[in-house]
N, C-alpha and C. Protein backbone atom coordinates (compact mmCIF):
# COMPACT_ATOMS: atom_id res chain seq x y z
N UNK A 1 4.08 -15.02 21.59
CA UNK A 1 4.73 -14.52 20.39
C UNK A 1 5.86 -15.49 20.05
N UNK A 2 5.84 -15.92 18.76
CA UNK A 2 6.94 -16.77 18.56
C UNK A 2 8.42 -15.96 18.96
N UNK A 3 9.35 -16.92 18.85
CA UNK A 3 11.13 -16.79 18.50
C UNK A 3 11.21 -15.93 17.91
N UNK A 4 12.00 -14.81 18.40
CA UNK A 4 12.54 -13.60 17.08
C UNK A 4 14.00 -13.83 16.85
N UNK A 5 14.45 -13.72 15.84
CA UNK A 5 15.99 -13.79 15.40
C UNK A 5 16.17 -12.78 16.02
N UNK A 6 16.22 -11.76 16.81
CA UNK A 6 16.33 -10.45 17.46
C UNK A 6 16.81 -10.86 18.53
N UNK A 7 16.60 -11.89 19.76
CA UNK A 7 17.13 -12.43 21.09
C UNK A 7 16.25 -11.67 21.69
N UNK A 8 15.14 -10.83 21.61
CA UNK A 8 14.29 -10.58 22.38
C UNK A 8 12.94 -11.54 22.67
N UNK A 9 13.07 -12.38 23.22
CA UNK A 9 12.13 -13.53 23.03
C UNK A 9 11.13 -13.04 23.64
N UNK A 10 9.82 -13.14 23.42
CA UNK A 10 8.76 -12.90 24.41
C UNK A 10 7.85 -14.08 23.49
N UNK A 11 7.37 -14.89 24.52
CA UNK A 11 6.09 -16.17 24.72
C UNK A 11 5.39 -16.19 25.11
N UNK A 12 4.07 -16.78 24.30
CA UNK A 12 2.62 -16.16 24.82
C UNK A 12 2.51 -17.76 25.97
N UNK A 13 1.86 -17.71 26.71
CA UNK A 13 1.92 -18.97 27.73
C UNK A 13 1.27 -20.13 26.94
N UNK A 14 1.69 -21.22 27.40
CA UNK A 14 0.76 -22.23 27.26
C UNK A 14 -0.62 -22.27 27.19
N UNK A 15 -1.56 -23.11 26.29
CA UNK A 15 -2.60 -23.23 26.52
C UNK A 15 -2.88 -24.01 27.93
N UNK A 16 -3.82 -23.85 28.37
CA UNK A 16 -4.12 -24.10 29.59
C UNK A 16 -3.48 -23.55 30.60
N UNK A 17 -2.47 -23.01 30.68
CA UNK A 17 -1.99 -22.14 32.19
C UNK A 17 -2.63 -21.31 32.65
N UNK A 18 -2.72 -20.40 33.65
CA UNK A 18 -3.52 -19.70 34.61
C UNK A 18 -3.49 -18.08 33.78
N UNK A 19 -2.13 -18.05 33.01
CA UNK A 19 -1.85 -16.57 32.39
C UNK A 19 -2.78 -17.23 31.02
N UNK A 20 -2.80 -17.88 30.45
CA UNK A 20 -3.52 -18.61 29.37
C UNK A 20 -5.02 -17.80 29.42
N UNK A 21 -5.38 -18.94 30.71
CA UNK A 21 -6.75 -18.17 31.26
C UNK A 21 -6.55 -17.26 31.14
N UNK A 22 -6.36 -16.56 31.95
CA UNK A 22 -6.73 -15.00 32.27
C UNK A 22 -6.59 -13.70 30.72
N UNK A 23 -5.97 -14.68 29.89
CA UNK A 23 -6.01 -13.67 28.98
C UNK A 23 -7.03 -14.10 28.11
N UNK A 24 -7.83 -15.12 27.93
CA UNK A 24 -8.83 -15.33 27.56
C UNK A 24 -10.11 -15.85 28.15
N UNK A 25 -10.19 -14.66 29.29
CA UNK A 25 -11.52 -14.59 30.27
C UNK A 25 -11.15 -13.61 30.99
N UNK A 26 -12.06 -12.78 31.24
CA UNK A 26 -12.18 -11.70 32.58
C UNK A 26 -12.17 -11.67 33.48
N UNK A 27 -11.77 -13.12 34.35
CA UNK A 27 -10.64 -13.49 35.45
C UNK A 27 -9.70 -12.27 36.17
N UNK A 28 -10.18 -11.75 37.18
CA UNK A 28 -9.13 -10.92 37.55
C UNK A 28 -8.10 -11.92 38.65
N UNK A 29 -6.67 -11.23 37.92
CA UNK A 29 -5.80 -12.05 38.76
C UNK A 29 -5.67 -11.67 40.00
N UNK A 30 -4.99 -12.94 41.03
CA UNK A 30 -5.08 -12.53 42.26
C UNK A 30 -3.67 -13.13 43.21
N UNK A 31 -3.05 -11.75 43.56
CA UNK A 31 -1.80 -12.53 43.93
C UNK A 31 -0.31 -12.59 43.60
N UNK A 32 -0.31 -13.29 43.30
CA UNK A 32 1.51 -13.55 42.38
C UNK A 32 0.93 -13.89 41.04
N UNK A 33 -0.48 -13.72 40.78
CA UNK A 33 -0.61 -13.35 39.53
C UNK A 33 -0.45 -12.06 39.05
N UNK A 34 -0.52 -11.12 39.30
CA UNK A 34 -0.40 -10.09 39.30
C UNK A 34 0.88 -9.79 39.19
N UNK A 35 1.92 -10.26 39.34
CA UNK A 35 3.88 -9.84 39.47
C UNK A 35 3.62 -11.01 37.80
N UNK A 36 3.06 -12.02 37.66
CA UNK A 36 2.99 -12.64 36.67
C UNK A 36 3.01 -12.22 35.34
N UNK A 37 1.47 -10.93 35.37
CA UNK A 37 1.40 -10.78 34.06
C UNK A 37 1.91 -9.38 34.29
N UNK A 38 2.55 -8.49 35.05
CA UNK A 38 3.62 -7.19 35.42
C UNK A 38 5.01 -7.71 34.64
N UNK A 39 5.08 -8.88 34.75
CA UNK A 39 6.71 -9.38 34.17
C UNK A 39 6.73 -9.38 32.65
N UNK A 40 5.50 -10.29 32.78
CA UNK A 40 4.89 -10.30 30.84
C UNK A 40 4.97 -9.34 30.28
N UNK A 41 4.12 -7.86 30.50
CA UNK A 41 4.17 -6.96 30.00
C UNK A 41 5.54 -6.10 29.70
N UNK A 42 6.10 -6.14 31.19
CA UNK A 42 7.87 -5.87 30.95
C UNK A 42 8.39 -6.21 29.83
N UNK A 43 8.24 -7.64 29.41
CA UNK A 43 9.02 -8.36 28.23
C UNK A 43 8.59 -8.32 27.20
N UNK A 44 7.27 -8.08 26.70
CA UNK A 44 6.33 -7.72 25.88
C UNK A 44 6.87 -6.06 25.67
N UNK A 45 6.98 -5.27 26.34
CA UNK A 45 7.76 -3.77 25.98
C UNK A 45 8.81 -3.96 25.51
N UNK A 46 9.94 -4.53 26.18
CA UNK A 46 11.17 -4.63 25.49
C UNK A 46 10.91 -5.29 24.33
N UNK A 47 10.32 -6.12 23.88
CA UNK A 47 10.46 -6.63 22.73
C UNK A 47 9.84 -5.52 21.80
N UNK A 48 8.81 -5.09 22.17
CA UNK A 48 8.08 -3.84 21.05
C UNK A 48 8.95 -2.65 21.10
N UNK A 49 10.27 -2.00 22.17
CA UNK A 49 11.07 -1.41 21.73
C UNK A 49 12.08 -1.93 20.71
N UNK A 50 12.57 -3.34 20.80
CA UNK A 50 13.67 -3.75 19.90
C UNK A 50 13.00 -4.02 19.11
N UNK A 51 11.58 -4.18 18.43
CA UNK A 51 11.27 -4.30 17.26
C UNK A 51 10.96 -2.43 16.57
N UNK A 52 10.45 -2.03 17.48
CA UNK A 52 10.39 -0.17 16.67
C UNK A 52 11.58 0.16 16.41
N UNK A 53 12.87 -0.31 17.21
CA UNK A 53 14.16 -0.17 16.78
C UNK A 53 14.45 -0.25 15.42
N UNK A 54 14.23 -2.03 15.01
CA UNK A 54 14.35 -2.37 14.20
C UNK A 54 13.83 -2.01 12.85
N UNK A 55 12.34 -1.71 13.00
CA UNK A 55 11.60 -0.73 11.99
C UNK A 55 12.34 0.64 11.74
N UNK A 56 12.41 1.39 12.62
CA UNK A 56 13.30 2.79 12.51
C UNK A 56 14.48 1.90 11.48
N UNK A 57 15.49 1.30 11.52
CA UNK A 57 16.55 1.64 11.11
C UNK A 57 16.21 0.98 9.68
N UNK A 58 15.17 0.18 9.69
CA UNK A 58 14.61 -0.41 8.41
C UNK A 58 14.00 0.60 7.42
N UNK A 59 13.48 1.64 8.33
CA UNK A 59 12.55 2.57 7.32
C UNK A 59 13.70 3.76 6.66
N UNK A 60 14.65 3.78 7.74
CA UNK A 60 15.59 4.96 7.30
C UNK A 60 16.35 4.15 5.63
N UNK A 61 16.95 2.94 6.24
CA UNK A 61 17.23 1.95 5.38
C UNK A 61 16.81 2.10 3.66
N UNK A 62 15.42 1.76 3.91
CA UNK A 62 14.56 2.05 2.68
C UNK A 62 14.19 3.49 1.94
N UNK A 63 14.39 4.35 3.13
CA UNK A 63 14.56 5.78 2.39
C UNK A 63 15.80 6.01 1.58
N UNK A 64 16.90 5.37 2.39
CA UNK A 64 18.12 5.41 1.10
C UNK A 64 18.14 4.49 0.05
N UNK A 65 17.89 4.11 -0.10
CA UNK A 65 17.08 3.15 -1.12
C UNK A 65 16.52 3.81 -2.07
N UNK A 66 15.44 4.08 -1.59
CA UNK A 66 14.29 5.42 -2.85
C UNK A 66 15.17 6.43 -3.25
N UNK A 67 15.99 7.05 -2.52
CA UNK A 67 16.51 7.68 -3.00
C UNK A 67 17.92 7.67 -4.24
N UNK A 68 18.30 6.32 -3.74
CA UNK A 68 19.51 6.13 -4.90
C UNK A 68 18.56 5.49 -6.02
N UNK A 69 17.40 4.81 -5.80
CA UNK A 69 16.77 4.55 -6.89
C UNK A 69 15.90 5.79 -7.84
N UNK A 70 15.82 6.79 -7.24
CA UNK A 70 15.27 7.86 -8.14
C UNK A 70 16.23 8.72 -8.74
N UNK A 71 17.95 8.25 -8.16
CA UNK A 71 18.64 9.06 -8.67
C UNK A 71 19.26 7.85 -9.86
N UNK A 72 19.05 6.89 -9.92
CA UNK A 72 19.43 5.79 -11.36
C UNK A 72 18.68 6.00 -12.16
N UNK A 73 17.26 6.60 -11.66
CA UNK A 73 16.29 6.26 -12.68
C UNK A 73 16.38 7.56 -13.58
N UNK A 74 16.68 8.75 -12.63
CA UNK A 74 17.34 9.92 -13.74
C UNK A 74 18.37 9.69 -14.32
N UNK A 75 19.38 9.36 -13.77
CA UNK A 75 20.61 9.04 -14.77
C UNK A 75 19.96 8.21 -15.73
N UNK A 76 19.39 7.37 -15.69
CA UNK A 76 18.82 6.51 -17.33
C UNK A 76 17.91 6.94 -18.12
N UNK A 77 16.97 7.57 -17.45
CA UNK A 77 16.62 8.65 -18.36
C UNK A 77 17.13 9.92 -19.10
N UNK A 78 18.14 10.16 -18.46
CA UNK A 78 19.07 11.19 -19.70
C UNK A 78 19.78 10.37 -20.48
N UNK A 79 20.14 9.42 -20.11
CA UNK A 79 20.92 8.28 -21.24
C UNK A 79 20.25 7.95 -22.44
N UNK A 80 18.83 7.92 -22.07
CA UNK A 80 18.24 7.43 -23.00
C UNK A 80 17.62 8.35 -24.01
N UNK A 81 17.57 9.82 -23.44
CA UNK A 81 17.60 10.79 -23.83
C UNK A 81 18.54 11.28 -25.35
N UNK A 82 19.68 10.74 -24.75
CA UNK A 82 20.61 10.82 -25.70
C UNK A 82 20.67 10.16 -27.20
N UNK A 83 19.77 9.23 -27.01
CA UNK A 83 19.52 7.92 -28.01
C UNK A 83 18.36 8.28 -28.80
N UNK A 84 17.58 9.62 -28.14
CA UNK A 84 16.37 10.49 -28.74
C UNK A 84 16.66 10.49 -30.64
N UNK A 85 15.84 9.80 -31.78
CA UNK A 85 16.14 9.75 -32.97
C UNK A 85 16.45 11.45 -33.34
N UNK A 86 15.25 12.37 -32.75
CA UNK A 86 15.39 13.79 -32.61
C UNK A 86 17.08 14.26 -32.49
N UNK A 87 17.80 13.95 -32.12
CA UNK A 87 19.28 14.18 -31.75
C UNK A 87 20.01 13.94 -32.92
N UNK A 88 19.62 12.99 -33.97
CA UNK A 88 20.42 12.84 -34.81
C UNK A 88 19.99 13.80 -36.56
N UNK A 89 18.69 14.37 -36.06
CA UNK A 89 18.15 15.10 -37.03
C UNK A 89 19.35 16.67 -37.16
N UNK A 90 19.78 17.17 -38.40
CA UNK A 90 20.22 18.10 -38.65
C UNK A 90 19.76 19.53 -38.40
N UNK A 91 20.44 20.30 -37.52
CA UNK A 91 19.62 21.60 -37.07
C UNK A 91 19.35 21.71 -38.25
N UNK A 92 19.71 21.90 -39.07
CA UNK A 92 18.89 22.96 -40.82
C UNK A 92 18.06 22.17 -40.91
N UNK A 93 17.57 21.04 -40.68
CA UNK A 93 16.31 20.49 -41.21
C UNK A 93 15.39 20.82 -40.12
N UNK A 94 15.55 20.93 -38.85
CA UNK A 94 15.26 21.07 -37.39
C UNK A 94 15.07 22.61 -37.89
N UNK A 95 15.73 23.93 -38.31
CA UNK A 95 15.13 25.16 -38.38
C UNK A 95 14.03 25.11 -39.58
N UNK A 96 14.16 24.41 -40.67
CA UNK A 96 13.04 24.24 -41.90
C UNK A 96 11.77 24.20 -41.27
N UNK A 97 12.13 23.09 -40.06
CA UNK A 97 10.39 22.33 -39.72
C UNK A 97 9.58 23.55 -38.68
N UNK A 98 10.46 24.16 -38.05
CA UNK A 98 9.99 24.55 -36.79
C UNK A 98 9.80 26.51 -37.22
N UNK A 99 10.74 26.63 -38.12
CA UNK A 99 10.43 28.18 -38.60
C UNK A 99 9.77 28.31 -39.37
């Protein structure tokens, strides 16, 4: 996995290394391979917690967001409301049409 601006680094191995292999072949590891790819996965979690972190506070983020944006978009729609040509018509002509 590349560099995250996050400082949670997690790196997929080199091509050609033994963890390389083994993740692209059915190679069972044997050994201090095994504490190898136990460590990987360790760091591979922490990084997928500090990134769900990061999503959580992103999604809350964006909910306040939608929400101040649906509350502009009412305020401009009553504004514009106001600008309704209907508004400037005279009730007595407004009771003529409608009674």
């Amino acid at each position: 996995m590349p560099s995250s601006q996050y400082g949670t680094d997690t790196d997929f191995p080199p091509s050609g290394s033994r963890h390389y292999i083994l993740l692209n072949s059915n190679e069972a590891p044997v050994g201090a391979e095994l504490d190898m790819v136990k460590f990987a996965m360790l760091k591979a979690d922490a990084h997928l917690a500090c990134l769900d972190d990061i999503i959580s506070k992103a999604d809350a983020g964006l909910g306040q967001l939608a929400e101040q944006r649906a509350s502009l978009s009412s305020y401009r729609a009553r504004n514009r409301a106001i600008l309704s040509p209907l508004r400037r018509v005279p009730p007595e002509i407004l009771v003529e049409i409608f009674l």
